[in-house]
C-alpha atoms as a PDB file:
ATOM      1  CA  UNK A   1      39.363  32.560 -30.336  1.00  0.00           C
ATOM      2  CA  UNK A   2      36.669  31.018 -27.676  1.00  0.00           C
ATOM      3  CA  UNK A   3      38.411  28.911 -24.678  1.00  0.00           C
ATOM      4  CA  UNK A   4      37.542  25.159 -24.991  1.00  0.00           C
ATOM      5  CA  UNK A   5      37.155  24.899 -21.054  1.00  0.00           C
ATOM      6  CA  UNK A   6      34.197  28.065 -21.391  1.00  0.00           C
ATOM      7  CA  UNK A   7      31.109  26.552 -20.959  1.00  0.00           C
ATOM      8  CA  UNK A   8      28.218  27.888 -23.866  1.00  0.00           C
ATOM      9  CA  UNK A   9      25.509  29.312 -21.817  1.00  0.00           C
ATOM     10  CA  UNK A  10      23.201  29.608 -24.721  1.00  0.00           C
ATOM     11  CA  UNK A  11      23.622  26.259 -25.809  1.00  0.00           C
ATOM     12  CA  UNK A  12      22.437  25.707 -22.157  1.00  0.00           C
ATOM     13  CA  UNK A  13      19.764  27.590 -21.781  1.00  0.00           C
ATOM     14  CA  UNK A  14      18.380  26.629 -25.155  1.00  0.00           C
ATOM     15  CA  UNK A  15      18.369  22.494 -23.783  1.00  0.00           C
ATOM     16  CA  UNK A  16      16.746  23.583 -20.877  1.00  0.00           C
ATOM     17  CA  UNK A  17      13.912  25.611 -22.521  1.00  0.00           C
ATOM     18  CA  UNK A  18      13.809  22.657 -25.277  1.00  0.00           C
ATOM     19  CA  UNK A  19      13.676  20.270 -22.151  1.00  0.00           C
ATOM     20  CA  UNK A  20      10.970  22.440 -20.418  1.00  0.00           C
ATOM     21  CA  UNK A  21       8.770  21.951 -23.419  1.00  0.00           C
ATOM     22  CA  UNK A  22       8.717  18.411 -23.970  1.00  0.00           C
ATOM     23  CA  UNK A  23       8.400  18.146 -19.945  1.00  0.00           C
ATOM     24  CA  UNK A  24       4.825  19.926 -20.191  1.00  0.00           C
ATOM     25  CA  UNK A  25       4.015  18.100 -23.549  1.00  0.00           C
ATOM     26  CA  UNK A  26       4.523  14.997 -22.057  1.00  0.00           C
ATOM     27  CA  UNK A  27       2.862  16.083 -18.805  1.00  0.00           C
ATOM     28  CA  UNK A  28      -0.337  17.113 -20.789  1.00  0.00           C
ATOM     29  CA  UNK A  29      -0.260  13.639 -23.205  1.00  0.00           C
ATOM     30  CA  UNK A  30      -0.314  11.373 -19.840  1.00  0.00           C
ATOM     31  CA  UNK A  31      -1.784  13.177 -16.920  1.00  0.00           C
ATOM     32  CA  UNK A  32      -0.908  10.992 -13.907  1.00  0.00           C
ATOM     33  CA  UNK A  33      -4.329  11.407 -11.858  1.00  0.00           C
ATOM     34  CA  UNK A  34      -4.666   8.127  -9.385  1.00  0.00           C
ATOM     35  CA  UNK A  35      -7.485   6.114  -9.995  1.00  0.00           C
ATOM     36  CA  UNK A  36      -9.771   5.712  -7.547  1.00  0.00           C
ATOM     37  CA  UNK A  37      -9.742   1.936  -7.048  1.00  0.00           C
ATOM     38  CA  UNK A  38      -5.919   1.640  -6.561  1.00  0.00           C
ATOM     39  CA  UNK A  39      -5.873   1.533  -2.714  1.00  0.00           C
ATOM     40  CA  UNK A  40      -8.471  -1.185  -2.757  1.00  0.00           C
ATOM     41  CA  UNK A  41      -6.699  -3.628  -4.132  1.00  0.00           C
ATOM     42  CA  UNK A  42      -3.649  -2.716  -2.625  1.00  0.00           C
ATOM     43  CA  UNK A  43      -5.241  -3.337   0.541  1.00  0.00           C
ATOM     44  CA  UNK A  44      -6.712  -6.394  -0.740  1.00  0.00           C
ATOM     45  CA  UNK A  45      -3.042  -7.848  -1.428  1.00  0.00           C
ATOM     46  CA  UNK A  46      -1.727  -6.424   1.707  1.00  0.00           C
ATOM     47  CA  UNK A  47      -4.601  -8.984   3.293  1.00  0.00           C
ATOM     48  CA  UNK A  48      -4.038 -11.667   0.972  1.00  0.00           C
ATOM     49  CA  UNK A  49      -0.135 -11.428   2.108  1.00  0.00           C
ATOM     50  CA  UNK A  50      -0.767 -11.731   6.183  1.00  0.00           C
ATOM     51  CA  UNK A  51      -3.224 -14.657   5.357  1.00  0.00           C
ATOM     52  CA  UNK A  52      -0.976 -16.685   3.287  1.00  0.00           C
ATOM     53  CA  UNK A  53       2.165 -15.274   5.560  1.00  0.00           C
ATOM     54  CA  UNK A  54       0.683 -16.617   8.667  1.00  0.00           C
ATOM     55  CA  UNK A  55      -0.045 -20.000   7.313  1.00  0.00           C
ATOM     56  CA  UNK A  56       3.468 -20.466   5.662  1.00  0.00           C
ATOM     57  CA  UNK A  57       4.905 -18.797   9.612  1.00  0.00           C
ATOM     58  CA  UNK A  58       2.718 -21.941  11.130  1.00  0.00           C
ATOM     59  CA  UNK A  59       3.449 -24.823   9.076  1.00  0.00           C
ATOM     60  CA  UNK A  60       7.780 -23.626   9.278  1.00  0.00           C
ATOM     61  CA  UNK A  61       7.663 -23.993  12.842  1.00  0.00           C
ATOM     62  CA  UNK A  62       4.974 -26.964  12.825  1.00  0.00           C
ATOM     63  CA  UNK A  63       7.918 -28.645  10.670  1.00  0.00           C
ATOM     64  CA  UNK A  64      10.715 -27.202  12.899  1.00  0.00           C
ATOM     65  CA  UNK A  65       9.252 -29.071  15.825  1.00  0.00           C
ATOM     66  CA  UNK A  66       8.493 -32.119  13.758  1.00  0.00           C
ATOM     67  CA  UNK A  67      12.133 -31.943  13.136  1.00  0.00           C
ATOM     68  CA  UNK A  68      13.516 -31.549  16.473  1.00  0.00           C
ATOM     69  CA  UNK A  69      11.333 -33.013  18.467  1.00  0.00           C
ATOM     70  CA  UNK A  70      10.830 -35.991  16.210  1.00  0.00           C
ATOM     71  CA  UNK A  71       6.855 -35.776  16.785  1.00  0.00           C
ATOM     72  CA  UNK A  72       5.937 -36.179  12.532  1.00  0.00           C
ATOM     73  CA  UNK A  73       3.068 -34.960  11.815  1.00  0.00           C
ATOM     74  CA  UNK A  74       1.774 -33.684  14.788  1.00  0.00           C
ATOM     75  CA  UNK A  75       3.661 -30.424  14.843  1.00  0.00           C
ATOM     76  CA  UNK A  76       3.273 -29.577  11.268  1.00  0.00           C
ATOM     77  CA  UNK A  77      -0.526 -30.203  12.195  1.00  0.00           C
ATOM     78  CA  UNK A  78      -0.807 -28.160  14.874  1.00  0.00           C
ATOM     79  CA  UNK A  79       1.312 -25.378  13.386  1.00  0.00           C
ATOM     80  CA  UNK A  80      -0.907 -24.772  10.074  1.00  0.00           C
ATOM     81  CA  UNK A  81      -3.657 -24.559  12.642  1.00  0.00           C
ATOM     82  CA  UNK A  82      -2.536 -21.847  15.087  1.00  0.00           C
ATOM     83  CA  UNK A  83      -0.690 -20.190  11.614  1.00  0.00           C
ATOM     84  CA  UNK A  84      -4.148 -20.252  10.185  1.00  0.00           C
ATOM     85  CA  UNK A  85      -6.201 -18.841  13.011  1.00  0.00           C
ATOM     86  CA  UNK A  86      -3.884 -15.955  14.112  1.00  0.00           C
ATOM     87  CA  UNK A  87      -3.257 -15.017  10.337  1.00  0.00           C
ATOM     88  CA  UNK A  88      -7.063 -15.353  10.302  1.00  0.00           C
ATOM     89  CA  UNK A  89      -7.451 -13.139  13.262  1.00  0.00           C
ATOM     90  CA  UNK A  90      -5.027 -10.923  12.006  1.00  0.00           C
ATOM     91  CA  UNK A  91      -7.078 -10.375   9.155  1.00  0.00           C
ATOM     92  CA  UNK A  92     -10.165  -9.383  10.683  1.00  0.00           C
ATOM     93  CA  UNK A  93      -8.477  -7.035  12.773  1.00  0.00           C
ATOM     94  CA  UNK A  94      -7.171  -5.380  10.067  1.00  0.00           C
ATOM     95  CA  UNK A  95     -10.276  -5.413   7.526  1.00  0.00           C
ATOM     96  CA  UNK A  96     -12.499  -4.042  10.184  1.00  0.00           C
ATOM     97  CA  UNK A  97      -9.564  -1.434  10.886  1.00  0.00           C
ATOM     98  CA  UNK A  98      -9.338  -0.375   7.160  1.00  0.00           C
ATOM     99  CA  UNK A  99     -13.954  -0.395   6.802  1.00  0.00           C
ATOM    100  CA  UNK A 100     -14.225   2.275  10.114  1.00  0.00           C
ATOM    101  CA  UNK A 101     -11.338   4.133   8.393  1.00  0.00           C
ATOM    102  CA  UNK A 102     -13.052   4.095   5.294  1.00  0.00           C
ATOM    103  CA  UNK A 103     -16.748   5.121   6.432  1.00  0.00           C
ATOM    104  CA  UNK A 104     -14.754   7.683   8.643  1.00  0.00           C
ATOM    105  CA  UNK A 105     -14.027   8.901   5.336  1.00  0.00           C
ATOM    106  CA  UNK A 106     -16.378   8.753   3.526  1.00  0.00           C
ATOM    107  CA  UNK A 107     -18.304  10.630   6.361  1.00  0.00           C
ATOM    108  CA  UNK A 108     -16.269  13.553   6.411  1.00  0.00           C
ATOM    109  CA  UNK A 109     -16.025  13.708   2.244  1.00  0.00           C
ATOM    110  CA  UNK A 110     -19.838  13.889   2.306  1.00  0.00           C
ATOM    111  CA  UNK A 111     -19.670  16.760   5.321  1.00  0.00           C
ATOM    112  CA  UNK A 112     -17.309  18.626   3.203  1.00  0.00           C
ATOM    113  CA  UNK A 113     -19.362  18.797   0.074  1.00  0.00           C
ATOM    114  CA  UNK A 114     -22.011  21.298   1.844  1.00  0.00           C
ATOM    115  CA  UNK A 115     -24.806  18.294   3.114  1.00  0.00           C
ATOM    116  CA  UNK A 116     -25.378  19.158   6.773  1.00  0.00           C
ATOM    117  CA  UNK A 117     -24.188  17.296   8.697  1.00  0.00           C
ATOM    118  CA  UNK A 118     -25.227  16.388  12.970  1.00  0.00           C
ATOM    119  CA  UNK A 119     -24.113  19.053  15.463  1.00  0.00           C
ATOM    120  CA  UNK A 120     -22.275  18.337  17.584  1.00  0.00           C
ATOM    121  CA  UNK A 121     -22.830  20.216  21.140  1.00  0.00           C
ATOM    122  CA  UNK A 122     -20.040  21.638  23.345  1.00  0.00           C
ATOM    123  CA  UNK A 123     -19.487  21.547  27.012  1.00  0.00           C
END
């Protein structure tokens, strides 16, 4: 008579072959390529986020020297202004960042496909 505390390697081996399967069924039925476009709009809400973060940063500490300060509405004023233009700046930096990346890309995807591309001389 088998030992209760023996573990049933066929039983094992079995679930993992029968686990194996559906894993590359499932695999074949949903094939998890990324699109394309994905990393555009994440970089679009990334954007989005610093813009609207930079305002909300200004206008808190417009309203925390309002508060202190007792100078209503002049610091919540000025604070959604400077908010706005760094987030703005901020921005920019970062969109023209992300385009050279992209065309730096794009530039060496086209190279690799077999078009010529310039030559570059050597000292």
């Amino acid at each position: 008579m088998p030992k209760a505390d023996e573990p049933n390697d066929k039983a094992f081996d079995s679930l993992d072959a029968r686990l194996a399967a559906f894993e590359a069924r499932r695999a074949a039925d949903h094939p998890t390529a990324p699109v394309k476009g994905e990393t555009g709009s994440a970089d679009g809400y990334r954007l989005l986020a610093d813009l609207i973060g930079g305002v909300l940063v200004g206008l808190g500490f417009g309203w925390l020297l309002d508060r202190y300060a007792h100078t209503s509405p002049f610091g919540l004023i000025g604070g959604v202004l400077i908010g706005m233009g760094a987030s703005i700046f901020i921005v920019v930096r970062k969109a023209t960042k992300m385009s050279a990346q992209a065309s730096a890309k794009q530039v060496d995807e086209s190279q690799g496909a077999g078009e010529p591309g310039p030559e570059k001389e050597r000292d």
